[in-house]
C-alpha atoms as a PDB file:
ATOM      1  CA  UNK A   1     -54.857   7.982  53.053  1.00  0.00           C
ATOM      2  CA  UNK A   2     -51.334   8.915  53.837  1.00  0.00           C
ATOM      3  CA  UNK A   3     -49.281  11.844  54.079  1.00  0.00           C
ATOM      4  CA  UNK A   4     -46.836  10.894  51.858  1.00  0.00           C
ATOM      5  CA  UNK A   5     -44.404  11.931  54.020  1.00  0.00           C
ATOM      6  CA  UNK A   6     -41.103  10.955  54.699  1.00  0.00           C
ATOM      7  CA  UNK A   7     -40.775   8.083  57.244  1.00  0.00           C
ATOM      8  CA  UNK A   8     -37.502   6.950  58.527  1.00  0.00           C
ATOM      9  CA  UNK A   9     -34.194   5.703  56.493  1.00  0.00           C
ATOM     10  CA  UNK A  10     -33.017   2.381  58.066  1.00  0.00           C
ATOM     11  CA  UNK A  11     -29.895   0.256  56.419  1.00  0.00           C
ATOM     12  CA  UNK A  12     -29.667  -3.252  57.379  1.00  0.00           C
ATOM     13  CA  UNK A  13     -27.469  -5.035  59.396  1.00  0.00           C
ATOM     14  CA  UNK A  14     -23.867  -7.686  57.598  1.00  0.00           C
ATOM     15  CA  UNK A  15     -26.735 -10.288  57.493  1.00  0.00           C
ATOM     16  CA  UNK A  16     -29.489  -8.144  55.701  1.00  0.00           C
ATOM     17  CA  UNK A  17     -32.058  -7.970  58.649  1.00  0.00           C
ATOM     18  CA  UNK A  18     -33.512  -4.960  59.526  1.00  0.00           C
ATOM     19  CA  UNK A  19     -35.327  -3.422  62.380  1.00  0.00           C
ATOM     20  CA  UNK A  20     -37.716   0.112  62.657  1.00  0.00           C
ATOM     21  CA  UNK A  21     -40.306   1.321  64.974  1.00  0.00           C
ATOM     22  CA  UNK A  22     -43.636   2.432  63.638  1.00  0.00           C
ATOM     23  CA  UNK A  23     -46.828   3.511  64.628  1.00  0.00           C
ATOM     24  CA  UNK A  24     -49.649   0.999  62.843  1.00  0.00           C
ATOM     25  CA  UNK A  25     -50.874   1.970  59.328  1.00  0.00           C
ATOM     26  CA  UNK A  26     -49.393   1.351  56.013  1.00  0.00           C
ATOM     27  CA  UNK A  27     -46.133   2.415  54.746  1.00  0.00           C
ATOM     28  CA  UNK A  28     -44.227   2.139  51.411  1.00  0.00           C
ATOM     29  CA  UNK A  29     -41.239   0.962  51.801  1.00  0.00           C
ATOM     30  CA  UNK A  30     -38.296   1.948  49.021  1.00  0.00           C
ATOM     31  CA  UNK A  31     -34.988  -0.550  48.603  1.00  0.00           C
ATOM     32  CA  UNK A  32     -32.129   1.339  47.553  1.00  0.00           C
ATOM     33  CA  UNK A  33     -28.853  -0.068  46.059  1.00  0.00           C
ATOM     34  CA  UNK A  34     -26.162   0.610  47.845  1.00  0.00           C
ATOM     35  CA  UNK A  35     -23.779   3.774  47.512  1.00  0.00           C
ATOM     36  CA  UNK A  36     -25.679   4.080  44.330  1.00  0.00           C
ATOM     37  CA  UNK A  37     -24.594   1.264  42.535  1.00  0.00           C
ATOM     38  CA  UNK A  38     -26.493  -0.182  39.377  1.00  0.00           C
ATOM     39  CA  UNK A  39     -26.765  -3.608  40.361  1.00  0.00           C
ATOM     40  CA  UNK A  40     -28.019  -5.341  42.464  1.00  0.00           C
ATOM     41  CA  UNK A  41     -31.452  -3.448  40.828  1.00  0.00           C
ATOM     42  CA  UNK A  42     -33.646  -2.782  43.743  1.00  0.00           C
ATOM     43  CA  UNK A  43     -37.031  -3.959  43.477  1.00  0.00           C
ATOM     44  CA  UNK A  44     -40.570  -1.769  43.358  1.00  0.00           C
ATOM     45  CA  UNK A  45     -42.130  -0.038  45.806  1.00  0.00           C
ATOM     46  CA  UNK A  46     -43.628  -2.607  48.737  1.00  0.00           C
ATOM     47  CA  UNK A  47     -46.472  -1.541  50.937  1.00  0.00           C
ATOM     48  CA  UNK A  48     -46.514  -2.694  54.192  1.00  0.00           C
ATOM     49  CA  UNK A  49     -48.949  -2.928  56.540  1.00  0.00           C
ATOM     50  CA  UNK A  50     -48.110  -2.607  60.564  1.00  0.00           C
ATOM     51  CA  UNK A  51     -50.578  -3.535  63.233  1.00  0.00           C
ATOM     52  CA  UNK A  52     -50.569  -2.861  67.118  1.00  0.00           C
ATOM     53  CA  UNK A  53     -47.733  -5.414  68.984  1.00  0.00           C
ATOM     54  CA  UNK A  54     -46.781  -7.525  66.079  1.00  0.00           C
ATOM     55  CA  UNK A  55     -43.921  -7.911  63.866  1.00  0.00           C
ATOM     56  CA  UNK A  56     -44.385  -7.276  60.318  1.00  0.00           C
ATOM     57  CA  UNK A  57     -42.117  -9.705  58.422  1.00  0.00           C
ATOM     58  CA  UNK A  58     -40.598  -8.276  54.487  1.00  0.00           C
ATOM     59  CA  UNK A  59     -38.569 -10.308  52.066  1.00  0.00           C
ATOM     60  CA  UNK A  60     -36.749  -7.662  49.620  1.00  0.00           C
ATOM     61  CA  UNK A  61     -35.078  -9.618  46.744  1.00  0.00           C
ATOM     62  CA  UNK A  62     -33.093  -7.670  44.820  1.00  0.00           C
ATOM     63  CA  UNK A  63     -32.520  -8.036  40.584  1.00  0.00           C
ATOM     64  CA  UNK A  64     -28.813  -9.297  40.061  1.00  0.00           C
ATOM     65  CA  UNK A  65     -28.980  -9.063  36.711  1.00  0.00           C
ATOM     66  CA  UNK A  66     -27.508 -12.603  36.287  1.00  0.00           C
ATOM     67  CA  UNK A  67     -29.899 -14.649  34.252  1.00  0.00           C
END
């Protein structure tokens, strides 16, 4: 089981990707909107697994609100 602590705060890049080094194990990863704004809404929690030498891929899709 986890600590629960805090991990690292990353903000992605003008086309959305993102990059962070971790040691393997699972994380939970938190979307925030950004500067606090209420839309986009950001999604739930995601846990993520990372193993040894590999890339772990994510796809956060955010809730526009436009239906």
């Amino acid at each position: 089981m986890g600590s629960g602590a805090f991990t690292a705060d990353v903000r992605s890049g003008a086309d959305g990707r993102f990059r962070v080094r971790l040691s393997p194990g699972t994380y939970v990863l938190q979307a925030l909107p950004e500067h606090g704004a209420p839309l986009p809404r950001p999604p739930a929690a995601l846990r993520v697994r990372v193993y040894v030498r590999h890339f772990t891929k994510v796809t956060i899709a955010y809730d526009t609100g436009i239906r």
